[in-house]
PDB file of N, CA and C in Angstrom:
ATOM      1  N   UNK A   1       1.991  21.591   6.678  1.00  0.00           N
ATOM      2  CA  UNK A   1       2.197  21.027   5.367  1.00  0.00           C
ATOM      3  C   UNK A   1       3.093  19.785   5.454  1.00  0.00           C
ATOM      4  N   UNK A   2       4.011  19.932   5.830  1.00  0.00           N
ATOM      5  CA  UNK A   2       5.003  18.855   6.332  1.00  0.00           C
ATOM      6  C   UNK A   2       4.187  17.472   7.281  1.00  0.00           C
ATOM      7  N   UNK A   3       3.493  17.549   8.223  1.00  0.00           N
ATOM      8  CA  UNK A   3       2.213  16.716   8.383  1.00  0.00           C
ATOM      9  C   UNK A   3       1.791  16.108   7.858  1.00  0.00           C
ATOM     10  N   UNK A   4       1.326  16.784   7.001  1.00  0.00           N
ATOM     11  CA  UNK A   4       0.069  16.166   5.579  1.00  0.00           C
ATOM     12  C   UNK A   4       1.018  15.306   4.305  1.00  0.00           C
ATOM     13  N   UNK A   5       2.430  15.862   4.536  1.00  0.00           N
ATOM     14  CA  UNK A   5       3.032  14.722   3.825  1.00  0.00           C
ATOM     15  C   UNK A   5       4.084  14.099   4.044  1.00  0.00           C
ATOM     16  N   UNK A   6       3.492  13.438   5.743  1.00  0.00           N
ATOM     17  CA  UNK A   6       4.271  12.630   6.425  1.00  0.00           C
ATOM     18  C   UNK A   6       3.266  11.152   6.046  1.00  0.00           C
ATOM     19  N   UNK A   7       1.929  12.244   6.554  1.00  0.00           N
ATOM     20  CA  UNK A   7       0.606  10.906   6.803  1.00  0.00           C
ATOM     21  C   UNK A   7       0.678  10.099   5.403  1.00  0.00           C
ATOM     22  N   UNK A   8       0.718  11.228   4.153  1.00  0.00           N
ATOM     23  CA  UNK A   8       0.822  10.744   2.290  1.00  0.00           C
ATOM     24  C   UNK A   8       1.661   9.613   2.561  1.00  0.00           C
ATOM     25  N   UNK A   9       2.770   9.804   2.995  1.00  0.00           N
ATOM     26  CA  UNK A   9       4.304   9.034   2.656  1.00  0.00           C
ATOM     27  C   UNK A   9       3.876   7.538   3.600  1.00  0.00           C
ATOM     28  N   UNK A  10       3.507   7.773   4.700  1.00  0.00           N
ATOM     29  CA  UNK A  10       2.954   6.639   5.635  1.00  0.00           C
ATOM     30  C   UNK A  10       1.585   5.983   4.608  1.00  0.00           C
ATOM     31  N   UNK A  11       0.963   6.435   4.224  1.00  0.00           N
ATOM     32  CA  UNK A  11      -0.415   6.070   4.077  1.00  0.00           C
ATOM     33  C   UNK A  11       0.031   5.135   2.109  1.00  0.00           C
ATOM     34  N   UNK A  12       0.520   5.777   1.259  1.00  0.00           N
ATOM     35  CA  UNK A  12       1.548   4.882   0.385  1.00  0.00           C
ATOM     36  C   UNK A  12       2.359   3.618   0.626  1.00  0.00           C
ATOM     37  N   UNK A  13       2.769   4.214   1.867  1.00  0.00           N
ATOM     38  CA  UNK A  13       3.679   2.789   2.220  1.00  0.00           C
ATOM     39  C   UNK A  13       3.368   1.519   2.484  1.00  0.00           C
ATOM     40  N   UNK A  14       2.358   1.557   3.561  1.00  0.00           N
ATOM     41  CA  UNK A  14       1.503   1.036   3.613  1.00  0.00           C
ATOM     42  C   UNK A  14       0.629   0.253   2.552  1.00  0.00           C
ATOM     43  N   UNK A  15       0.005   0.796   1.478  1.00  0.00           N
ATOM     44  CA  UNK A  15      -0.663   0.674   0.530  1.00  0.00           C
ATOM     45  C   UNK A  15       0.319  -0.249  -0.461  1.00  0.00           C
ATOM     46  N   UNK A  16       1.297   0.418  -0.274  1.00  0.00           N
ATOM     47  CA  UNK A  16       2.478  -0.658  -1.233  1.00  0.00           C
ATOM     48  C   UNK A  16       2.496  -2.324  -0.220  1.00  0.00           C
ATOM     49  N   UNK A  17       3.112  -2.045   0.986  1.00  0.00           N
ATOM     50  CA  UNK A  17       3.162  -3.295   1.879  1.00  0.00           C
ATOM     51  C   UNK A  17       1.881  -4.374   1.550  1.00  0.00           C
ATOM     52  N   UNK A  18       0.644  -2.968   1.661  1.00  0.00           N
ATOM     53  CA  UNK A  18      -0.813  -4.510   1.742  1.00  0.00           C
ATOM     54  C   UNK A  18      -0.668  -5.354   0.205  1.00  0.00           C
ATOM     55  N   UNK A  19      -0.043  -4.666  -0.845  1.00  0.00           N
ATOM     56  CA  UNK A  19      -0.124  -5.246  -2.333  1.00  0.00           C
ATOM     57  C   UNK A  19       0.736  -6.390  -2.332  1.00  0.00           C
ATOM     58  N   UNK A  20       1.851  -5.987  -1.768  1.00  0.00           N
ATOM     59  CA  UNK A  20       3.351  -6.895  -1.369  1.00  0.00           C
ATOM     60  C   UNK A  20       2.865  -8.442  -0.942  1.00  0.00           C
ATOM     61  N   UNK A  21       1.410  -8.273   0.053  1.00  0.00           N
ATOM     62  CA  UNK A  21       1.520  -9.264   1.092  1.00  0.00           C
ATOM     63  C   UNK A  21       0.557 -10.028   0.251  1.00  0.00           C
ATOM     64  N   UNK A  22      -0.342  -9.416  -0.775  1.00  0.00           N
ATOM     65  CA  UNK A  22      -1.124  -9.991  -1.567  1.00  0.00           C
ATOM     66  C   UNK A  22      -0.608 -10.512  -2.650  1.00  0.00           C
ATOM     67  N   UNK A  23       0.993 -10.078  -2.841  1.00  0.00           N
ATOM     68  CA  UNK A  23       1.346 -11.118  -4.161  1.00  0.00           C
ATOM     69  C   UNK A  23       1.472 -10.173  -5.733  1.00  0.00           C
ATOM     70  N   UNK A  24       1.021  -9.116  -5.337  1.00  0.00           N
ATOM     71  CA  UNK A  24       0.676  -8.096  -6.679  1.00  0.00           C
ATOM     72  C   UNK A  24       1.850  -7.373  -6.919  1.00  0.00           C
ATOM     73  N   UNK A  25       3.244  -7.393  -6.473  1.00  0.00           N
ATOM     74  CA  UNK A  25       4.699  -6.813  -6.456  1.00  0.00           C
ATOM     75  C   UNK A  25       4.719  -7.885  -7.763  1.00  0.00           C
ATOM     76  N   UNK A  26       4.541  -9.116  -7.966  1.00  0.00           N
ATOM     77  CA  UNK A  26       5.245  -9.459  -8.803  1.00  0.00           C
ATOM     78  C   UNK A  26       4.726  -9.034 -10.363  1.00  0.00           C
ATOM     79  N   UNK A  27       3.383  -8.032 -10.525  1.00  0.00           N
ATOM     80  CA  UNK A  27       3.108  -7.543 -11.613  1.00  0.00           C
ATOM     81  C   UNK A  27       4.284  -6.425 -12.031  1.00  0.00           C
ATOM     82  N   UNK A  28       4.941  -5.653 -11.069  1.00  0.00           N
ATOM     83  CA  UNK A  28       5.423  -5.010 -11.049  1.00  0.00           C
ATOM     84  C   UNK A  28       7.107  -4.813 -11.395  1.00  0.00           C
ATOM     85  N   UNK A  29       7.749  -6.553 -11.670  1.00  0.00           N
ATOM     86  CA  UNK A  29       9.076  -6.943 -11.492  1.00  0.00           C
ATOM     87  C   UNK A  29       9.063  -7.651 -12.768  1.00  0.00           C
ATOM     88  N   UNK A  30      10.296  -7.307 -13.460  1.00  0.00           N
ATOM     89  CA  UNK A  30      10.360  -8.922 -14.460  1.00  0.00           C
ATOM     90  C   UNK A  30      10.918 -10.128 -13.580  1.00  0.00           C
ATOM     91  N   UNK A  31      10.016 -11.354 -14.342  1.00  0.00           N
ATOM     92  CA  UNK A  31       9.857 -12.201 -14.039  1.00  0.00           C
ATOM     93  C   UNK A  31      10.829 -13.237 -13.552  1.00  0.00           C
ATOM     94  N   UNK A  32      12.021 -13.004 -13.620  1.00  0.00           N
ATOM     95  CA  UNK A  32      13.714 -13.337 -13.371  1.00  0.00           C
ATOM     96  C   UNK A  32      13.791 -12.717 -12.216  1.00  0.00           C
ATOM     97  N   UNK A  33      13.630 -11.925 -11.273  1.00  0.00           N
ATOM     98  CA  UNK A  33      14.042 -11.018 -10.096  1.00  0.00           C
ATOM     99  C   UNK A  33      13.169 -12.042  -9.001  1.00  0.00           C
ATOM    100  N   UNK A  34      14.221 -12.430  -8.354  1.00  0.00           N
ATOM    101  CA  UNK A  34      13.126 -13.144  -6.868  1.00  0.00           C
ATOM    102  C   UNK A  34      13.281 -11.847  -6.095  1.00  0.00           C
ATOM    103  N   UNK A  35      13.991 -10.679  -6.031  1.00  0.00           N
ATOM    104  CA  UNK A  35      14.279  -9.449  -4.814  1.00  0.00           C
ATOM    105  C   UNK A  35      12.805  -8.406  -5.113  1.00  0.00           C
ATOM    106  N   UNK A  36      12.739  -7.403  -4.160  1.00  0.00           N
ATOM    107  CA  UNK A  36      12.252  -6.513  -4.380  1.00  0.00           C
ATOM    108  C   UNK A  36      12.955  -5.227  -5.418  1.00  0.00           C
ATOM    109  N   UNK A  37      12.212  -4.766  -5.991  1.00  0.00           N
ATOM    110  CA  UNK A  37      12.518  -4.124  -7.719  1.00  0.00           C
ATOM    111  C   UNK A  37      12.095  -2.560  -6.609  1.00  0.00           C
ATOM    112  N   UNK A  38      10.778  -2.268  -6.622  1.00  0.00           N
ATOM    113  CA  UNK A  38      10.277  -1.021  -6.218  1.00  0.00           C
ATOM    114  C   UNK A  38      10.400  -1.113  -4.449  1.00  0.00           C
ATOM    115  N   UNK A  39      11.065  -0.012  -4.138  1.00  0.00           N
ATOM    116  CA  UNK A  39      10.512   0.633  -2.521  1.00  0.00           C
ATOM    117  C   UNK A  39       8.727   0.251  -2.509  1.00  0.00           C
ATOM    118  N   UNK A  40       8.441   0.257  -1.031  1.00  0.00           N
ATOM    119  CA  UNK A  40       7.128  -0.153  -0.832  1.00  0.00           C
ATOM    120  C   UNK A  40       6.248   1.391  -1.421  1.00  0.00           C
ATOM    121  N   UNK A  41       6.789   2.351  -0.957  1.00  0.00           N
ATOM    122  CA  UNK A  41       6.642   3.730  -1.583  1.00  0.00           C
ATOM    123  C   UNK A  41       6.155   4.052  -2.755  1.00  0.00           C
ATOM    124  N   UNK A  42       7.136   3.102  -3.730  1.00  0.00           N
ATOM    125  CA  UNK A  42       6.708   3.296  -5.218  1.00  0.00           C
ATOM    126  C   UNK A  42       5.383   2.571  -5.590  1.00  0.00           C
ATOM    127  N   UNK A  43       5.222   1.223  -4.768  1.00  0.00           N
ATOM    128  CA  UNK A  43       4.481   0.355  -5.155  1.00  0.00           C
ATOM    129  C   UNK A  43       3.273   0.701  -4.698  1.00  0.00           C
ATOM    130  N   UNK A  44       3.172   1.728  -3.550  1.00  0.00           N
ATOM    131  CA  UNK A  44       2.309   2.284  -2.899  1.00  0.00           C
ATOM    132  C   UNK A  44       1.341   3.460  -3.774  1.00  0.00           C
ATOM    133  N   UNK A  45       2.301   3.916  -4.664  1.00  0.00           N
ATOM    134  CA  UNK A  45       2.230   4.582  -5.331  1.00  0.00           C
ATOM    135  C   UNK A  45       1.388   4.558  -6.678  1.00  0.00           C
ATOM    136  N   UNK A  46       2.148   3.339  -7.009  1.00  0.00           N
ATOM    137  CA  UNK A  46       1.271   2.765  -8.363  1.00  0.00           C
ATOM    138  C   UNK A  46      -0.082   1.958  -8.604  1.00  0.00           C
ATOM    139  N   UNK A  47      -0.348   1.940  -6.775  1.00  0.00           N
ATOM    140  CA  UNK A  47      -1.371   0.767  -6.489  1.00  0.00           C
ATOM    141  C   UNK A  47      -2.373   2.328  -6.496  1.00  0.00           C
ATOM    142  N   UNK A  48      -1.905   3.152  -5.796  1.00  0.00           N
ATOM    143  CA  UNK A  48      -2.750   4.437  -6.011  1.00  0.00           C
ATOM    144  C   UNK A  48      -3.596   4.938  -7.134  1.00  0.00           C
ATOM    145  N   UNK A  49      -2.593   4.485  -7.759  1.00  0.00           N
ATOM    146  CA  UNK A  49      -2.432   5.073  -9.591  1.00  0.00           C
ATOM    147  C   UNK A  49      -3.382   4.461 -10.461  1.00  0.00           C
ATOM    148  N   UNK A  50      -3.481   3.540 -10.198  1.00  0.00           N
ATOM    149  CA  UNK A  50      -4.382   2.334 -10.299  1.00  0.00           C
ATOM    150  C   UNK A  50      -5.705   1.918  -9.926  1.00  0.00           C
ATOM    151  N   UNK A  51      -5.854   2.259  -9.337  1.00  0.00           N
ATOM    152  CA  UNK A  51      -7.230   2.285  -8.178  1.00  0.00           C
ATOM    153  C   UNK A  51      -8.607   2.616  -8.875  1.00  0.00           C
ATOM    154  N   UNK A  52      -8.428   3.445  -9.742  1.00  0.00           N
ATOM    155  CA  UNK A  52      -9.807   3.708 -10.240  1.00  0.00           C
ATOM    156  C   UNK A  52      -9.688   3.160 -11.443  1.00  0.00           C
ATOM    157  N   UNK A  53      -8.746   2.233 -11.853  1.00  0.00           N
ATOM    158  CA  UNK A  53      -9.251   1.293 -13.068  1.00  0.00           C
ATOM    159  C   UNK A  53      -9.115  -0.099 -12.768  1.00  0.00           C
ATOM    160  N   UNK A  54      -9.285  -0.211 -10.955  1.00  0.00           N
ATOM    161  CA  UNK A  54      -9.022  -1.953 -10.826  1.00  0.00           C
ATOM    162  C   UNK A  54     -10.000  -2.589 -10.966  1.00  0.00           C
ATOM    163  N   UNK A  55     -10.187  -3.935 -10.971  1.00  0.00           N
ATOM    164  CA  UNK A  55     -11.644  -4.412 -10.670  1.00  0.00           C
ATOM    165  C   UNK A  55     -11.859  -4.897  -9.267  1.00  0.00           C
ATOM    166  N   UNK A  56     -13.107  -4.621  -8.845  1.00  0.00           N
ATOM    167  CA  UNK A  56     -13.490  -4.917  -7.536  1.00  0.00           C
ATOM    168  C   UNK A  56     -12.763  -6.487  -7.206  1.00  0.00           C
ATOM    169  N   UNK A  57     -12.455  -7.485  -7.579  1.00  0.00           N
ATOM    170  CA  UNK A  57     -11.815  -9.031  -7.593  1.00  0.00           C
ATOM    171  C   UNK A  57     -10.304  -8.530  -7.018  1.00  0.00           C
ATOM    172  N   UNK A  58     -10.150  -7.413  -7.454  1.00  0.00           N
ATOM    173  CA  UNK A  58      -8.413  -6.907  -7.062  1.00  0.00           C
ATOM    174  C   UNK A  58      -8.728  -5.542  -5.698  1.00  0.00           C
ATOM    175  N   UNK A  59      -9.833  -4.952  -6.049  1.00  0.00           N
ATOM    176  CA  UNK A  59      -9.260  -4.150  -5.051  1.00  0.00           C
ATOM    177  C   UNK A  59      -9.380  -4.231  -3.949  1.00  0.00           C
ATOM    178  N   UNK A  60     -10.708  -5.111  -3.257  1.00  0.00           N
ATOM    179  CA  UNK A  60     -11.052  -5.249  -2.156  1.00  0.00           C
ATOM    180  C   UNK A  60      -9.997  -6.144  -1.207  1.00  0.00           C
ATOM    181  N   UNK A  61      -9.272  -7.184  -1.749  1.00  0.00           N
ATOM    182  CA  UNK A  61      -8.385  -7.854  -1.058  1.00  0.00           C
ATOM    183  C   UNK A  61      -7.409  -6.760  -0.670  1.00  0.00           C
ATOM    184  N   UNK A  62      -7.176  -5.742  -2.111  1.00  0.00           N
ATOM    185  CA  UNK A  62      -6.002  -5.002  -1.243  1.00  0.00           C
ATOM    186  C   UNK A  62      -6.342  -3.624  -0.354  1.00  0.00           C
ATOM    187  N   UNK A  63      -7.796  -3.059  -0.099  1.00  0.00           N
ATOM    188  CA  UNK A  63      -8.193  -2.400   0.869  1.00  0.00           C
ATOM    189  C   UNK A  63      -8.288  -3.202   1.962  1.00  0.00           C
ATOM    190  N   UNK A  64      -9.044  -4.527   2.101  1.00  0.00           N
ATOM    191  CA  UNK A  64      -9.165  -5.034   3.066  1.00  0.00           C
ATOM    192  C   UNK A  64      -7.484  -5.269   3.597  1.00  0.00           C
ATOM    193  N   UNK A  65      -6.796  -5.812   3.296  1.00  0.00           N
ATOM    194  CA  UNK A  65      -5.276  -5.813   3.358  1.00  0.00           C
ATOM    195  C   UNK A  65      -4.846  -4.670   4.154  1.00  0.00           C
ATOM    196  N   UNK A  66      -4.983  -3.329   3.219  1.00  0.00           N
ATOM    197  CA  UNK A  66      -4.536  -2.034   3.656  1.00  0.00           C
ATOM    198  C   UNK A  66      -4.949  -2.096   5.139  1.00  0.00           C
ATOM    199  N   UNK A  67      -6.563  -1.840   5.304  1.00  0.00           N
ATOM    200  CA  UNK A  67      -7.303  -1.391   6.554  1.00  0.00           C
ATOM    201  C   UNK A  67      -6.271  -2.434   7.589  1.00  0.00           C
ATOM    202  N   UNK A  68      -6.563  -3.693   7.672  1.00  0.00           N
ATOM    203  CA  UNK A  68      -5.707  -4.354   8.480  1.00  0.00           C
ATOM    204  C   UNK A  68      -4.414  -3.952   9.106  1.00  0.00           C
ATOM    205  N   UNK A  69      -3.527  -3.505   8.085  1.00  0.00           N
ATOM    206  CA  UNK A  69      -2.189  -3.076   8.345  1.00  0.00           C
ATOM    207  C   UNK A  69      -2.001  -1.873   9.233  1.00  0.00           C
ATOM    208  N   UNK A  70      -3.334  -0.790   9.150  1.00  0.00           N
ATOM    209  CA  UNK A  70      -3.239   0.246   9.563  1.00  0.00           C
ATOM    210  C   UNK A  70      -3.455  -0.358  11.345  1.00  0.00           C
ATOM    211  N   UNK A  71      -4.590  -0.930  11.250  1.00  0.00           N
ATOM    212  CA  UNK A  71      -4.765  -1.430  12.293  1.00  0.00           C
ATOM    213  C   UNK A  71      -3.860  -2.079  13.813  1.00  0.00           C
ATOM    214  N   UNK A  72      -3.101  -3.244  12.461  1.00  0.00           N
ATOM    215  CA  UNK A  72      -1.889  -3.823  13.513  1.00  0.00           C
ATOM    216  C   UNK A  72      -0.804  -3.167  13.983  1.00  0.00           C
ATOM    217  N   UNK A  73      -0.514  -1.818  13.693  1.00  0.00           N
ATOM    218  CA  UNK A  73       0.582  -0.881  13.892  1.00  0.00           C
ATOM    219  C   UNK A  73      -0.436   0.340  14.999  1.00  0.00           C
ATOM    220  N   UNK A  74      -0.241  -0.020  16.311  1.00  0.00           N
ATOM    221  CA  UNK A  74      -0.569   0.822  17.380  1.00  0.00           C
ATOM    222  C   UNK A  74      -0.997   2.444  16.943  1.00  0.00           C
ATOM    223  N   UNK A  75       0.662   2.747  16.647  1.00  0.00           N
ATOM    224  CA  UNK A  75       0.866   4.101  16.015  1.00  0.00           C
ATOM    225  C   UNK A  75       0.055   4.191  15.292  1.00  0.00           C
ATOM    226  N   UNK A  76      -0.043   3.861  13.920  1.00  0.00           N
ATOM    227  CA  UNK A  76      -0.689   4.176  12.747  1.00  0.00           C
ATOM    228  C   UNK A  76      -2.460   4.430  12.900  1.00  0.00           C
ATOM    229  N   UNK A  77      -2.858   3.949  14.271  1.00  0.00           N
ATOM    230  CA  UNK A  77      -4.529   3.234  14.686  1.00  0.00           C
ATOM    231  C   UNK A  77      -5.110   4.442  15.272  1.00  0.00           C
ATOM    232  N   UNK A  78      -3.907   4.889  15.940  1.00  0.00           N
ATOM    233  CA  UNK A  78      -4.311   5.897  16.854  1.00  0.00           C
ATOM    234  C   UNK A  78      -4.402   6.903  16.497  1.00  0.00           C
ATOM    235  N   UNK A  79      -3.613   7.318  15.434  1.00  0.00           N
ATOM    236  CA  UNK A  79      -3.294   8.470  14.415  1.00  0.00           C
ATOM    237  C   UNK A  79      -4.545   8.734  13.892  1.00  0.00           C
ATOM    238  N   UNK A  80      -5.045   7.390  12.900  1.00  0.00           N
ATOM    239  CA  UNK A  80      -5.874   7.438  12.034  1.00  0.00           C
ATOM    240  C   UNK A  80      -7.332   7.614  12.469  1.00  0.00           C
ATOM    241  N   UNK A  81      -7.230   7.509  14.001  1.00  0.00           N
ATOM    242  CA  UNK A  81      -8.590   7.042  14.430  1.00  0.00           C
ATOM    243  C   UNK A  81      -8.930   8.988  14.958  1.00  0.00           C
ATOM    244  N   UNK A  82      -7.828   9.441  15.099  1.00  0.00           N
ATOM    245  CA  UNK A  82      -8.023  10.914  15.058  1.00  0.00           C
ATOM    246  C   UNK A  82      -8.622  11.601  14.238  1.00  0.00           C
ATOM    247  N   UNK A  83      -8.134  11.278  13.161  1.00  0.00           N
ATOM    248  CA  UNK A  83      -7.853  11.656  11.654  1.00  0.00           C
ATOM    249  C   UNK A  83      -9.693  11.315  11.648  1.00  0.00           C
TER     250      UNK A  83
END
């Protein structure tokens, strides 16, 4: 059980990071804050949350994004490629 929500907590984080790198954190901040507002976690979270009411124009940059990230992290490739 603890496993399964290591991979959750990794697999969010992630998901927050690919949104981050796409620019979509700043939906998430008022508009005065140049810092980060949410952990990548949260943002990971809400991009989750989100997902089945995005439009394809938004989501594919940030799957394609995601898949990438998983990719460039050794660890994460090898894991997943188990998985």
């Amino acid at each position: 059980m603890l496993l399964l929500n290591a991979v959750a907590i990794v697999l969010l984080t992630l998901l927050g990071a690919a949104g981050e790198a796409l620019g979509m954190d700043r939906l998430l901040k008022s508009n005065t804050v140049k810092r980060r507002v949410h952990s990548l976690f949260r943002q990971g979270c809400h991009y989750y949350d989100a997902i089945p009411n995005m439009s394809e124009l938004t989501l594919r940059p940030l799957m394609e994004r995601f898949v990438s990230l998983i990719a460039e992290n050794k660890v994460t490739d090898a894991i997943f490629r188990v998985v």
